[in-house]
C-alpha atoms as a PDB file:
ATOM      1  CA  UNK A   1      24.455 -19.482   2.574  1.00  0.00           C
ATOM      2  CA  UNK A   2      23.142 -17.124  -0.141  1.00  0.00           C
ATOM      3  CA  UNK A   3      20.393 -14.576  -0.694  1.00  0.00           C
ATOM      4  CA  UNK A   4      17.713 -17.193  -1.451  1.00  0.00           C
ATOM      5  CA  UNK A   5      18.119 -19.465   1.928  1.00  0.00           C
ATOM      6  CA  UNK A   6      18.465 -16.025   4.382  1.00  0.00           C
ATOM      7  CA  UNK A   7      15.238 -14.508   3.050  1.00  0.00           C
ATOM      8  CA  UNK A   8      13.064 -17.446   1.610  1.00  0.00           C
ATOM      9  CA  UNK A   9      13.088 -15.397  -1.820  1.00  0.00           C
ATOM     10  CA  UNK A  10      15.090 -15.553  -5.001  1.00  0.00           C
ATOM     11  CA  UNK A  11      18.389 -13.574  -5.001  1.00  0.00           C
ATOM     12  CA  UNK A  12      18.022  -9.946  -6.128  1.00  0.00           C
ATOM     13  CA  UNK A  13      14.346  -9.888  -5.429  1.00  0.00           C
ATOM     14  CA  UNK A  14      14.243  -7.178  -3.112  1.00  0.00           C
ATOM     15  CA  UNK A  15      13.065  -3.194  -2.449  1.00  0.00           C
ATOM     16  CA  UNK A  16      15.667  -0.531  -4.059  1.00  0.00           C
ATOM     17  CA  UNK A  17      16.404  -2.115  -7.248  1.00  0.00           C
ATOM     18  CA  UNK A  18      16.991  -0.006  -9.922  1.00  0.00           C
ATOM     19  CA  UNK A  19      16.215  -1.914 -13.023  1.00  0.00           C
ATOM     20  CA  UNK A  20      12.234  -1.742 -12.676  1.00  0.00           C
ATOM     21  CA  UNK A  21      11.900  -4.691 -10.457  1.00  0.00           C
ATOM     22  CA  UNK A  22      11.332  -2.206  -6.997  1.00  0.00           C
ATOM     23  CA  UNK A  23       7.728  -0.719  -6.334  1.00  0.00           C
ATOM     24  CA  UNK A  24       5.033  -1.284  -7.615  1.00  0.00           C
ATOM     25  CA  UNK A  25       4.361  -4.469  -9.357  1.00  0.00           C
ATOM     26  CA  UNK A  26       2.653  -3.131 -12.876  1.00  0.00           C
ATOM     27  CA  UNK A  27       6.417  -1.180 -13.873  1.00  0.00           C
ATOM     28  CA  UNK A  28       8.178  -4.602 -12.969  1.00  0.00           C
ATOM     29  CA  UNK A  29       8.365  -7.480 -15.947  1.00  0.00           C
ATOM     30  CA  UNK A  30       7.072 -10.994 -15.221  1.00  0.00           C
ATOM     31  CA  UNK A  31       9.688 -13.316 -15.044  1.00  0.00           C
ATOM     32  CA  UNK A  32      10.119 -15.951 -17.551  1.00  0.00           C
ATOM     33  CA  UNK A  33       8.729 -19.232 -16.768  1.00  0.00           C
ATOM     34  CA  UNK A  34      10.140 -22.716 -15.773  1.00  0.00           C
ATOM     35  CA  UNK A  35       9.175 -24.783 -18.383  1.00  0.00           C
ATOM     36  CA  UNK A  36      10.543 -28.043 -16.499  1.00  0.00           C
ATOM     37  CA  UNK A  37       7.186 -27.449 -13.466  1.00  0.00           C
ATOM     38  CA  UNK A  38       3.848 -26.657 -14.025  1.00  0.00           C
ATOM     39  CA  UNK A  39       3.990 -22.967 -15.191  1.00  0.00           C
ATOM     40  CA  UNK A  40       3.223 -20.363 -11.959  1.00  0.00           C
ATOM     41  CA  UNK A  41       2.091 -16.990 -13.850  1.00  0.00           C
ATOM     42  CA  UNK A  42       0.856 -14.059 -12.171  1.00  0.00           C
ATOM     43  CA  UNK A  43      -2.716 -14.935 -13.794  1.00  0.00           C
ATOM     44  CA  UNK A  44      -2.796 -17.907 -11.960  1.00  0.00           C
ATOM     45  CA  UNK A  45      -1.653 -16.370  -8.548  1.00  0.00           C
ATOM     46  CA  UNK A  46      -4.427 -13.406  -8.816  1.00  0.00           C
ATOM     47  CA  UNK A  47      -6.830 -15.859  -9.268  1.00  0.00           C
ATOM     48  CA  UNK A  48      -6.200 -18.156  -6.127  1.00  0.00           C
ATOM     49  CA  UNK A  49      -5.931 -14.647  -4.637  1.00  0.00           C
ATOM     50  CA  UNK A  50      -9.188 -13.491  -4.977  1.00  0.00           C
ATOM     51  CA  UNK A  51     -10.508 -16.921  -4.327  1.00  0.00           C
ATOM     52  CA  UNK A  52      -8.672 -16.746  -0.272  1.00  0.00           C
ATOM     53  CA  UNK A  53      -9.682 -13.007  -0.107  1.00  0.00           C
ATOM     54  CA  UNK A  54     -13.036 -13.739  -1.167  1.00  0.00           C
ATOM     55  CA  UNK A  55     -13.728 -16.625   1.677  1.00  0.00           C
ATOM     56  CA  UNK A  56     -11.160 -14.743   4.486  1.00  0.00           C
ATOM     57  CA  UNK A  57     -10.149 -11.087   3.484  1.00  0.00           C
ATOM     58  CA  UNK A  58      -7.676  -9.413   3.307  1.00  0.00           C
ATOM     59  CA  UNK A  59      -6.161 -10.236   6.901  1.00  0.00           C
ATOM     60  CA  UNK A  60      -6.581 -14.114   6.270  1.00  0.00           C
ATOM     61  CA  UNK A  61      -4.812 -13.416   2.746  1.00  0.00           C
ATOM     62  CA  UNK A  62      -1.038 -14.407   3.906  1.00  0.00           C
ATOM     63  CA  UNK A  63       1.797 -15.561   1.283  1.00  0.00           C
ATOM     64  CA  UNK A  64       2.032 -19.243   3.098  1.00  0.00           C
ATOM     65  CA  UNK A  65      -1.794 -19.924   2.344  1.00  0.00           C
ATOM     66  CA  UNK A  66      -1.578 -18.316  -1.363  1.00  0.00           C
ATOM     67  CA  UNK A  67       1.640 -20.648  -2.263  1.00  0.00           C
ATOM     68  CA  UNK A  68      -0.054 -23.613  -0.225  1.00  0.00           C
ATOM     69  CA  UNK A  69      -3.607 -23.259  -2.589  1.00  0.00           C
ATOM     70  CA  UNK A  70      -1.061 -23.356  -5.406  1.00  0.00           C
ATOM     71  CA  UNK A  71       0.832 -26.064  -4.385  1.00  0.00           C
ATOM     72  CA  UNK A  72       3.971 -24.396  -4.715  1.00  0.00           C
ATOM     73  CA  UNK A  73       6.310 -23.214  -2.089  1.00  0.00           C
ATOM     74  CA  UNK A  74       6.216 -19.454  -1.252  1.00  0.00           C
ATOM     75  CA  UNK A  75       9.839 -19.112  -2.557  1.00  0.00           C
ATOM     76  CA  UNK A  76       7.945 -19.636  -6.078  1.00  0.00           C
ATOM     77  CA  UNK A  77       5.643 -17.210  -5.750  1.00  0.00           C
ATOM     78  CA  UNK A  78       8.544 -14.135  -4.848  1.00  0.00           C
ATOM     79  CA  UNK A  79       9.745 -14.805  -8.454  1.00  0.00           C
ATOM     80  CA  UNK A  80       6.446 -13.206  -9.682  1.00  0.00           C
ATOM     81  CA  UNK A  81       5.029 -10.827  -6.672  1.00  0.00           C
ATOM     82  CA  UNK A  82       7.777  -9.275  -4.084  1.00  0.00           C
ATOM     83  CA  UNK A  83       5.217  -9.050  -1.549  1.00  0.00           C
ATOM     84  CA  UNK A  84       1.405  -9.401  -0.233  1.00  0.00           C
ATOM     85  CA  UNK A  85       0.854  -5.825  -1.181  1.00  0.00           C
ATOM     86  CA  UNK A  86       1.921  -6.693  -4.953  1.00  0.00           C
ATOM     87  CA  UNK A  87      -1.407  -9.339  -4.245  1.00  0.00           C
ATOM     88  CA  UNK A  88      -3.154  -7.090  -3.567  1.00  0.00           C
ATOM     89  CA  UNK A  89      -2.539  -4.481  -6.676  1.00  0.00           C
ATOM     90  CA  UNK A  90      -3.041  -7.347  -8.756  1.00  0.00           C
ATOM     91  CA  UNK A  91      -6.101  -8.701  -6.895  1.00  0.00           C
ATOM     92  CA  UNK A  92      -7.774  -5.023  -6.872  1.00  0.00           C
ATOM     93  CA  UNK A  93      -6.888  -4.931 -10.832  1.00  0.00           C
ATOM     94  CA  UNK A  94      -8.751  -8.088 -11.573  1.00  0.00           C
ATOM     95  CA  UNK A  95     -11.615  -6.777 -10.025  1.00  0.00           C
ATOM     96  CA  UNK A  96     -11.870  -3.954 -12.130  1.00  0.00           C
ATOM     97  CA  UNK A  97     -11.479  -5.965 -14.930  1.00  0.00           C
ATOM     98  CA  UNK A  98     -15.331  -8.003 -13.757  1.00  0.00           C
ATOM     99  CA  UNK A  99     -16.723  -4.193 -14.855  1.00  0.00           C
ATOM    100  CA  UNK A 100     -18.244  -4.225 -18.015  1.00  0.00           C
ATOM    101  CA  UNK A 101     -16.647  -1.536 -20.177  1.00  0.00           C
ATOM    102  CA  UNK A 102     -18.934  -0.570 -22.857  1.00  0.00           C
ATOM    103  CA  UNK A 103     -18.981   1.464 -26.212  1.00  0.00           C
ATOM    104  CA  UNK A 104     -19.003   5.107 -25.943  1.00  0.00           C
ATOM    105  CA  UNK A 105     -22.464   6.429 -26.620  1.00  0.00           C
ATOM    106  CA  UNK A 106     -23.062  10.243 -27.123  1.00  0.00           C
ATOM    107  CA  UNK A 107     -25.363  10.205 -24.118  1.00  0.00           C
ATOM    108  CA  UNK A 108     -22.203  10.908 -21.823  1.00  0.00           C
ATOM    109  CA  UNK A 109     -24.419  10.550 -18.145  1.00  0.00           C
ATOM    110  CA  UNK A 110     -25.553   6.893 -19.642  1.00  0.00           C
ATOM    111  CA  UNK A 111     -21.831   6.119 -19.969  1.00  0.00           C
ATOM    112  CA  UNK A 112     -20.771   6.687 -16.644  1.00  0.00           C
ATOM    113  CA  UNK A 113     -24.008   5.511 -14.857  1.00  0.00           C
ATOM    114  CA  UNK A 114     -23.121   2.130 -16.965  1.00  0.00           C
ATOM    115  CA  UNK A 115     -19.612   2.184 -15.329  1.00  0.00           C
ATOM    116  CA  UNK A 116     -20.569   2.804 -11.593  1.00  0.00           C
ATOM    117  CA  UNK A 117     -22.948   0.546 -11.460  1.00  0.00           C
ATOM    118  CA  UNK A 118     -20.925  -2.486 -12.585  1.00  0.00           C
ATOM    119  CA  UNK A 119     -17.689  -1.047 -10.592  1.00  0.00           C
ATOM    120  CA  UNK A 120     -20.133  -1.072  -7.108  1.00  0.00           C
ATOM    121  CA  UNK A 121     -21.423  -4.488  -8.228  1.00  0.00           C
ATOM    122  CA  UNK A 122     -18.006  -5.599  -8.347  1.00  0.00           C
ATOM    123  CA  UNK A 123     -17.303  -4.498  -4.863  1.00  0.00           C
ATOM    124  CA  UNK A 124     -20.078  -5.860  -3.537  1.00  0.00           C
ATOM    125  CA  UNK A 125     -19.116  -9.103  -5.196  1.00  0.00           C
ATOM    126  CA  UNK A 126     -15.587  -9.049  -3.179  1.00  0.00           C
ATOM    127  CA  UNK A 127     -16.505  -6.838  -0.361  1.00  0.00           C
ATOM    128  CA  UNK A 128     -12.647  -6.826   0.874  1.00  0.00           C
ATOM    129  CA  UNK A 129     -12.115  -4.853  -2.624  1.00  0.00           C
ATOM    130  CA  UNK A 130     -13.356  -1.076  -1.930  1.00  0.00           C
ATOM    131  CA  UNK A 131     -11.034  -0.640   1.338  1.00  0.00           C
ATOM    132  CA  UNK A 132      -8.103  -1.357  -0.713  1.00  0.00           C
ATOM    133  CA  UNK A 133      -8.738   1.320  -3.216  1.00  0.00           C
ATOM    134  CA  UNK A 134      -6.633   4.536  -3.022  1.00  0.00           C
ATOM    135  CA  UNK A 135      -3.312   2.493  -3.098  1.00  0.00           C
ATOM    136  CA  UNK A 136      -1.139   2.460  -6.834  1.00  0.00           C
ATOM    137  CA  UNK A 137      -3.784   1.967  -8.961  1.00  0.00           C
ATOM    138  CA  UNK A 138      -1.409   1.444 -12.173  1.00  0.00           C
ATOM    139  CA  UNK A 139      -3.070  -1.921 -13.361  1.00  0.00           C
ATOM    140  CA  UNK A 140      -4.349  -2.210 -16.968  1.00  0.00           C
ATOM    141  CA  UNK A 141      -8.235  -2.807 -16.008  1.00  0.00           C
ATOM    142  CA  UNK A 142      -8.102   0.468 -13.895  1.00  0.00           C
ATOM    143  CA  UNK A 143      -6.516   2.507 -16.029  1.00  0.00           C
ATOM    144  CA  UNK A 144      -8.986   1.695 -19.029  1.00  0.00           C
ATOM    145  CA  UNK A 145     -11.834   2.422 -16.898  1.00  0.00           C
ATOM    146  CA  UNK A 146     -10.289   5.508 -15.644  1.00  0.00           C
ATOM    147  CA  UNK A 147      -9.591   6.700 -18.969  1.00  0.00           C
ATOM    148  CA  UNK A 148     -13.456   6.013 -20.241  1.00  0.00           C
ATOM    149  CA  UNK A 149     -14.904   8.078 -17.160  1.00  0.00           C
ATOM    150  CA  UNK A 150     -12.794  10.729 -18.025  1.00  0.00           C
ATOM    151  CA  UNK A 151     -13.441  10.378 -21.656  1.00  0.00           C
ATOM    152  CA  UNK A 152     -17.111  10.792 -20.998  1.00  0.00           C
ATOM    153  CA  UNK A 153     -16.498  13.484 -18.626  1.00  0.00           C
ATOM    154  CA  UNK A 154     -14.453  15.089 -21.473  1.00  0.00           C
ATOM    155  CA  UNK A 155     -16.892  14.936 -23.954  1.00  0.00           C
ATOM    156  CA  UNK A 156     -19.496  16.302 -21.470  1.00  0.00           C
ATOM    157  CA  UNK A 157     -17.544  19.486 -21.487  1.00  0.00           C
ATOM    158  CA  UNK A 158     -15.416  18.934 -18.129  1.00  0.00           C
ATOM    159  CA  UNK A 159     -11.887  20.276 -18.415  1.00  0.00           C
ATOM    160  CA  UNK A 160      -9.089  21.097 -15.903  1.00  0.00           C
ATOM    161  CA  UNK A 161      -9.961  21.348 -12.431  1.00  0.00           C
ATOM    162  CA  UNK A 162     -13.402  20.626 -12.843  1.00  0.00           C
ATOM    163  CA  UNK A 163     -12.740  17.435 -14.348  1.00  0.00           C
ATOM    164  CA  UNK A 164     -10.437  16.457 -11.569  1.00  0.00           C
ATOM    165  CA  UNK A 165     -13.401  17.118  -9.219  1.00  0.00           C
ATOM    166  CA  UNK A 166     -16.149  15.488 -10.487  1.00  0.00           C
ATOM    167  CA  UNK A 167     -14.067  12.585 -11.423  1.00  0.00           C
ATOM    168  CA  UNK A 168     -13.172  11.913  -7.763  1.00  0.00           C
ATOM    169  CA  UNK A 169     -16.945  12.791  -7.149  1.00  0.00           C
ATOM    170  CA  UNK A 170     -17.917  10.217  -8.663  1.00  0.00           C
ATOM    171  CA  UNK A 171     -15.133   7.318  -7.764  1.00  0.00           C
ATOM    172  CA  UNK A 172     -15.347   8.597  -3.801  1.00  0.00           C
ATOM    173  CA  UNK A 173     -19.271   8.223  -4.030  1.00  0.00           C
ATOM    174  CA  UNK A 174     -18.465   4.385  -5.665  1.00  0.00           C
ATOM    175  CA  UNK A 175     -16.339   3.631  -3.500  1.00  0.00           C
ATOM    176  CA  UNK A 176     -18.098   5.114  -0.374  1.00  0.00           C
ATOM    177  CA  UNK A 177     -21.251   3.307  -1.254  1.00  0.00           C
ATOM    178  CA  UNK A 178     -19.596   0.045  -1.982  1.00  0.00           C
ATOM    179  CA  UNK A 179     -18.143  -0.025   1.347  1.00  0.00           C
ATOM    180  CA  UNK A 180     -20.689   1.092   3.486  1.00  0.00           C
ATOM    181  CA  UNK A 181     -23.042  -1.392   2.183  1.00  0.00           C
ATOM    182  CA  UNK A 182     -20.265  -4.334   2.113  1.00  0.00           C
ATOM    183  CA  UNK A 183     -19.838  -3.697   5.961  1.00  0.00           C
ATOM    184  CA  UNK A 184     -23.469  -3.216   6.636  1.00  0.00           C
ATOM    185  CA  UNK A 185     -23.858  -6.347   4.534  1.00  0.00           C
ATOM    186  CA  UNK A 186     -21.171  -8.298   6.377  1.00  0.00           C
ATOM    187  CA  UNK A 187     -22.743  -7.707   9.395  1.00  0.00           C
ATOM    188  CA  UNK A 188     -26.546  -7.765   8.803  1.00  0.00           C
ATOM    189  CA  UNK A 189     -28.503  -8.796  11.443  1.00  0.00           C
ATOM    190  CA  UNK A 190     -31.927  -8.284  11.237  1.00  0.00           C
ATOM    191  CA  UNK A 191     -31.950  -7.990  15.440  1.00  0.00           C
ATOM    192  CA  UNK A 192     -29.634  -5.029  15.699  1.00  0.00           C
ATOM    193  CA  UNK A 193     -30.768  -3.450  12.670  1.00  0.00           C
ATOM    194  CA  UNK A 194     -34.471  -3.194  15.098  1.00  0.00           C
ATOM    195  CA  UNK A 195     -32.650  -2.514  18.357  1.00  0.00           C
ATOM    196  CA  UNK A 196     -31.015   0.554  16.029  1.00  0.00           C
ATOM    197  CA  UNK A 197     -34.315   1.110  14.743  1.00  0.00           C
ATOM    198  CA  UNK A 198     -35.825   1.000  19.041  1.00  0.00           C
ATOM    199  CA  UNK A 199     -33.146   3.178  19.880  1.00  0.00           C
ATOM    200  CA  UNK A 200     -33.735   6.092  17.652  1.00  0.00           C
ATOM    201  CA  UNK A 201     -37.625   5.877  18.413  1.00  0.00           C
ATOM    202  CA  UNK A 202     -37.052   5.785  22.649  1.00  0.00           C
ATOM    203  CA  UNK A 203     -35.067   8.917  21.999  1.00  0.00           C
ATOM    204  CA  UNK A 204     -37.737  10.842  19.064  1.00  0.00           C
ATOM    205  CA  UNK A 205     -36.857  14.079  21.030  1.00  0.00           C
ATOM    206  CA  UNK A 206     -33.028  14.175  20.673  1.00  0.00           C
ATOM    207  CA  UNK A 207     -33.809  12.542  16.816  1.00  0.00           C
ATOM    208  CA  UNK A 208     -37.268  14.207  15.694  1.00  0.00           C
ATOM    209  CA  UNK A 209     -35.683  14.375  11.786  1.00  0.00           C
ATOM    210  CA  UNK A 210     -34.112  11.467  11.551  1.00  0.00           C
ATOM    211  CA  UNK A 211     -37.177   9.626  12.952  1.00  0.00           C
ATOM    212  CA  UNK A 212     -39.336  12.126  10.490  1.00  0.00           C
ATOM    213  CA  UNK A 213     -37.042  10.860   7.683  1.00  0.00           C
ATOM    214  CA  UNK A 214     -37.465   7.125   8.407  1.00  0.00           C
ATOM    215  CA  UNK A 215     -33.657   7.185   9.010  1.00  0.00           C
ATOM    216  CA  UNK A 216     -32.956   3.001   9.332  1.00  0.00           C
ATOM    217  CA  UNK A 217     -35.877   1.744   7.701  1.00  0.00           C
ATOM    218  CA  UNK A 218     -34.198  -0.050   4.578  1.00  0.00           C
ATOM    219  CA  UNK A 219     -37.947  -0.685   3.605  1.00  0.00           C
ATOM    220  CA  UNK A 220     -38.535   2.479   2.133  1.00  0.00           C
ATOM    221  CA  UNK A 221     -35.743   2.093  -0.795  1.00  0.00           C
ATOM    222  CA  UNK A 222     -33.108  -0.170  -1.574  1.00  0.00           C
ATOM    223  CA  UNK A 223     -29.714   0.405  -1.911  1.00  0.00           C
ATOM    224  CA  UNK A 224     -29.746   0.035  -5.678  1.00  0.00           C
ATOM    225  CA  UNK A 225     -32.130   2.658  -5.630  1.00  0.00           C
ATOM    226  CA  UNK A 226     -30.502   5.165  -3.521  1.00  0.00           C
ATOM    227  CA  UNK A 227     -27.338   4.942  -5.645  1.00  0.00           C
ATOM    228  CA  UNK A 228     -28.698   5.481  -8.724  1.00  0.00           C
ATOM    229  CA  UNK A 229     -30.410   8.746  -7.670  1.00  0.00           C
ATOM    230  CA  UNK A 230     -27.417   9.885  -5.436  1.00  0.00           C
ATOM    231  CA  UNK A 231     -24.884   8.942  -8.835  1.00  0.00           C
ATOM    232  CA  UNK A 232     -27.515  10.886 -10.813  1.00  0.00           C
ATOM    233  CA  UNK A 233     -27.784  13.785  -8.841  1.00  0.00           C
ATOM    234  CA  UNK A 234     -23.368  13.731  -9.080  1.00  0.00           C
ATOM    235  CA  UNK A 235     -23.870  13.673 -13.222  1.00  0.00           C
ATOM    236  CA  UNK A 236     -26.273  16.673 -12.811  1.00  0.00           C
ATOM    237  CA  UNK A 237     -23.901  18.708 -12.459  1.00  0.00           C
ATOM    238  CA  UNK A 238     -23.248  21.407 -15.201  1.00  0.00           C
ATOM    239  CA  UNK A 239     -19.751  21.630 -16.914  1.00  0.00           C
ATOM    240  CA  UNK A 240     -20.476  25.257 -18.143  1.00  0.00           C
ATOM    241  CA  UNK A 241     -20.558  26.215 -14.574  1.00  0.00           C
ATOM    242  CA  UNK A 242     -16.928  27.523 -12.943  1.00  0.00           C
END
């Protein structure tokens, strides 16, 4: 019995090779295809991907019900992706690739307000997406995007460590949003968002400012709203400052 029939995966395809094939899937080559069955690319994978993790997230994504959507056998998908994590870089890539990347402009705060908005809309599009930032994020849709934020940063005048900083301000305050308001989406019931609501005003005492502040009344602005003026008051921020 070879390699193939003990692991369910084409010989050699395994961690600790050295030829580029190990880690993460964008330094690995796609294989070449089988022109004798209908051709399996790593386009067509991403896409049934997203599909599953759109309808049951990234728990209900598993390599059986990828290869079964295909119609393929899940040895045939371990010529292209190693493993449900390579899915998942791939997936998270696409999704970057739904933002809109526009021309530079000289207005540098225009540019970047441009690219968080349509990176949160994506998120909130595929609302598994924002939890799985933070892992390799090598993938040519992020990189491009990450390389026009820091291009407008750049021409803003950010250099060095402030660069660094606000850059992560302003993907941690994406991301952040994105996923609080996926979850609160997700679970958005208008009956515990008033029992929250009842809570806070039985106890006014213990919660005089938040109950000042209106803290849990989503009638007062929306969420589109808020971001902009939080992502705003981020890109206030002035570059000839140390």
């Amino acid at each position: 019995m070879d390699a193939t029939e003990l692991s369910g995966r084409p010989a050699g395809r395994h961690e600790g090779r050295a030829d580029g094939r190990a880690g993460t899937v964008w330094l690995r080559e796609e294989p070449a295809r089988n022109r004798r069955t209908t051709p399996l690319t790593r386009e067509r994978i991403v896409t049934a991907a997203v599909a599953l993790l759109d309808r049951h997230g990234v728990d209900g994504l598993t390599m059986r019900r990828l290869a079964e959507r295909l119609t393929v056998t899940p040895t045939a998908l371990y010529w292209h992706v190693t493993t449900k994590e390579d899915v998942l870089d791939l997936a998270v890539d696409q999704i970057f690739g739904e933002v809109p990347l526009p021309a530079a402009d000289a207005d540098w705060r225009a540019d970047v307000r441009t690219l968080a908005t349509g990176w949160r809309a994506a998120m909130l599009r595929h609302p598994w997406a924002p939890s799985l930032i933070g892992r390799p994020m090598l993938g040519p849709h992020v990189l491009a995007r990450t390389e026009f934020l820091q291009a407008a940063l750049v021409r803003a005048g950010f250099t060095g460590v402030q660069l660094a900083v606000v850059t992560r301000l302003v993907a941690n305050y994406v991301i952040g949003a994105a996923l609080t308001e996926a979850t609160w989406r997700q679970t958005d019931d208008p009956e515990v968002r008033a029992d929250a609501r009842r809570h806070l005003v039985a106890n006014a005492e213990a919660y005089p400012t938040l109950i000042a502040a209106g803290h849990l009344d989503d009638t007062q602005w929306s969420d589109d709203d808020l971001f902009l003026r939080g992502l705003d008051a981020i890109l206030a921020t002035d570059p000839t400052r140390p």
